[in-house]
C-alpha atoms as a PDB file:
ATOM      1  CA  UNK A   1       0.028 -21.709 -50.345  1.00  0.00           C
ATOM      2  CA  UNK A   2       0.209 -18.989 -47.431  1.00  0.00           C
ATOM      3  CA  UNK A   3       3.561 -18.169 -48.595  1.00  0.00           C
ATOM      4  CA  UNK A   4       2.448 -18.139 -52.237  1.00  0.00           C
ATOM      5  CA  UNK A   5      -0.301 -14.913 -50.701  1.00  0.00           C
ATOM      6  CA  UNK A   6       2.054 -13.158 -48.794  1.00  0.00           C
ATOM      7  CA  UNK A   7       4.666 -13.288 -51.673  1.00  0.00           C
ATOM      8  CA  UNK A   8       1.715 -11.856 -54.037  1.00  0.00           C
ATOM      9  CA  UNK A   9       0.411  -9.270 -51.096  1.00  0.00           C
ATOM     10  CA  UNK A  10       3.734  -7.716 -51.008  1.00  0.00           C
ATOM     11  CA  UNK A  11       4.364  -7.463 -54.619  1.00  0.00           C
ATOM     12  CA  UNK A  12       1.258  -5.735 -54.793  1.00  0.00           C
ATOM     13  CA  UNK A  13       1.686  -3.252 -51.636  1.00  0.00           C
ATOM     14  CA  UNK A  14       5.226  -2.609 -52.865  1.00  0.00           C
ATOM     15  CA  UNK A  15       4.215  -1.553 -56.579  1.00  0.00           C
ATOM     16  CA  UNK A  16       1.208   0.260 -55.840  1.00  0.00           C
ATOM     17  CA  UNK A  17       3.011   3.648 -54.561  1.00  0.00           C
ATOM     18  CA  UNK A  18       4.995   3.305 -57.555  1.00  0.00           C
ATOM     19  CA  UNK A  19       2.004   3.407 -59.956  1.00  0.00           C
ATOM     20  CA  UNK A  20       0.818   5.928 -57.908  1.00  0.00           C
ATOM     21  CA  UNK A  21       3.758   8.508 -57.963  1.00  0.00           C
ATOM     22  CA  UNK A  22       4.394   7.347 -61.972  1.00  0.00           C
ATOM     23  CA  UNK A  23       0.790   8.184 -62.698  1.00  0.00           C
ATOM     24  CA  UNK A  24       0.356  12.460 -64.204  1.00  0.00           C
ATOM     25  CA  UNK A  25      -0.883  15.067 -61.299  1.00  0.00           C
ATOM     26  CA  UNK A  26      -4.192  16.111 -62.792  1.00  0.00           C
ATOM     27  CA  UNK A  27      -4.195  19.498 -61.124  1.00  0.00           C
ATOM     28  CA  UNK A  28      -1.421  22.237 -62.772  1.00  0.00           C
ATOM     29  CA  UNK A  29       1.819  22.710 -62.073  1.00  0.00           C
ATOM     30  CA  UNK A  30       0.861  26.055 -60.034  1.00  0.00           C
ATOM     31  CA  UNK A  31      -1.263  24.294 -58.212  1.00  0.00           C
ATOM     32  CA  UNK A  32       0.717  21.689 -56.725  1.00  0.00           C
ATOM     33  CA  UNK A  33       2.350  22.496 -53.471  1.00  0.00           C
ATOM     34  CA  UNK A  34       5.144  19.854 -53.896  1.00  0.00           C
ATOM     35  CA  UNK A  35       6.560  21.568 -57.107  1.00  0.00           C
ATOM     36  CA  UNK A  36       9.581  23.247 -55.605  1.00  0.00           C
ATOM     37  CA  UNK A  37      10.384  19.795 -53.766  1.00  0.00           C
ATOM     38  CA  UNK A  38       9.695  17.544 -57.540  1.00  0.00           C
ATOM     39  CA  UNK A  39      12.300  20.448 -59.105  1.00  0.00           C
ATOM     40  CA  UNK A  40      15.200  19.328 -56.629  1.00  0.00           C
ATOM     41  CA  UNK A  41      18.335  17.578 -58.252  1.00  0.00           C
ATOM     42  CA  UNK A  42      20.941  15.060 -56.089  1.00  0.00           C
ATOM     43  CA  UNK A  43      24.119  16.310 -55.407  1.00  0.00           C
ATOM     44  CA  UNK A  44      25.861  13.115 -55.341  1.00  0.00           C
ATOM     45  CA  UNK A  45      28.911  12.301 -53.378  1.00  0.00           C
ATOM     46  CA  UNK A  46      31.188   9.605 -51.833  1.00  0.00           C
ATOM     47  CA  UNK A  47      29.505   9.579 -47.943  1.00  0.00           C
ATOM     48  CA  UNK A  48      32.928   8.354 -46.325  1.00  0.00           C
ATOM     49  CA  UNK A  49      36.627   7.684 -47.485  1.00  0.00           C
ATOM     50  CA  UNK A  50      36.317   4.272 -45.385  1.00  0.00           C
ATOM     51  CA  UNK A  51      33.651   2.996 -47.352  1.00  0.00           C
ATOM     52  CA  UNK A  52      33.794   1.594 -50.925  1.00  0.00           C
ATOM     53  CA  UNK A  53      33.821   4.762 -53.735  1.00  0.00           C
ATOM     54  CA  UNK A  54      31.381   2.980 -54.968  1.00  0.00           C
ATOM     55  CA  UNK A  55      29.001   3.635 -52.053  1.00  0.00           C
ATOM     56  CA  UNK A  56      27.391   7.243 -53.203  1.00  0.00           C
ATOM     57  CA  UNK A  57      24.649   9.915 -50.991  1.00  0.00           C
ATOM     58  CA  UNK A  58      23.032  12.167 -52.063  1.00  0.00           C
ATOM     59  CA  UNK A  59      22.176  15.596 -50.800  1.00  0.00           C
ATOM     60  CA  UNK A  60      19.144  18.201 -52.125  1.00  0.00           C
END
């Protein structure tokens, strides 16, 4: 049962910045401070020739 909470308690505190940052900004574009940072792309690359390729970062 306790487990059964804590299970449901993360779930919940996991998802609910992800609504959050899914959900539309209600003020405009110009408004929004963050804009330039929202705009920014990946650069992806392989982070070291010991690792896997398939281990990938990511610079912006």
């Amino acid at each position: 049962m306790c487990n059964s909470r804590i299970a449901l308690f993360l779930a919940v505190g996991a998802g609910t910045p992800l609504v959050t940052a899914l959900t539309p900004a209600t003020a405009s574009a110009a408004e929004n401070p963050l804009r330039p940072y929202l705009q920014q792309k990946p650069a992806w690359h392989r982070c070291d020739t010991e690792l896997p390729a398939s281990v990938q970062c990511a610079t912006l």
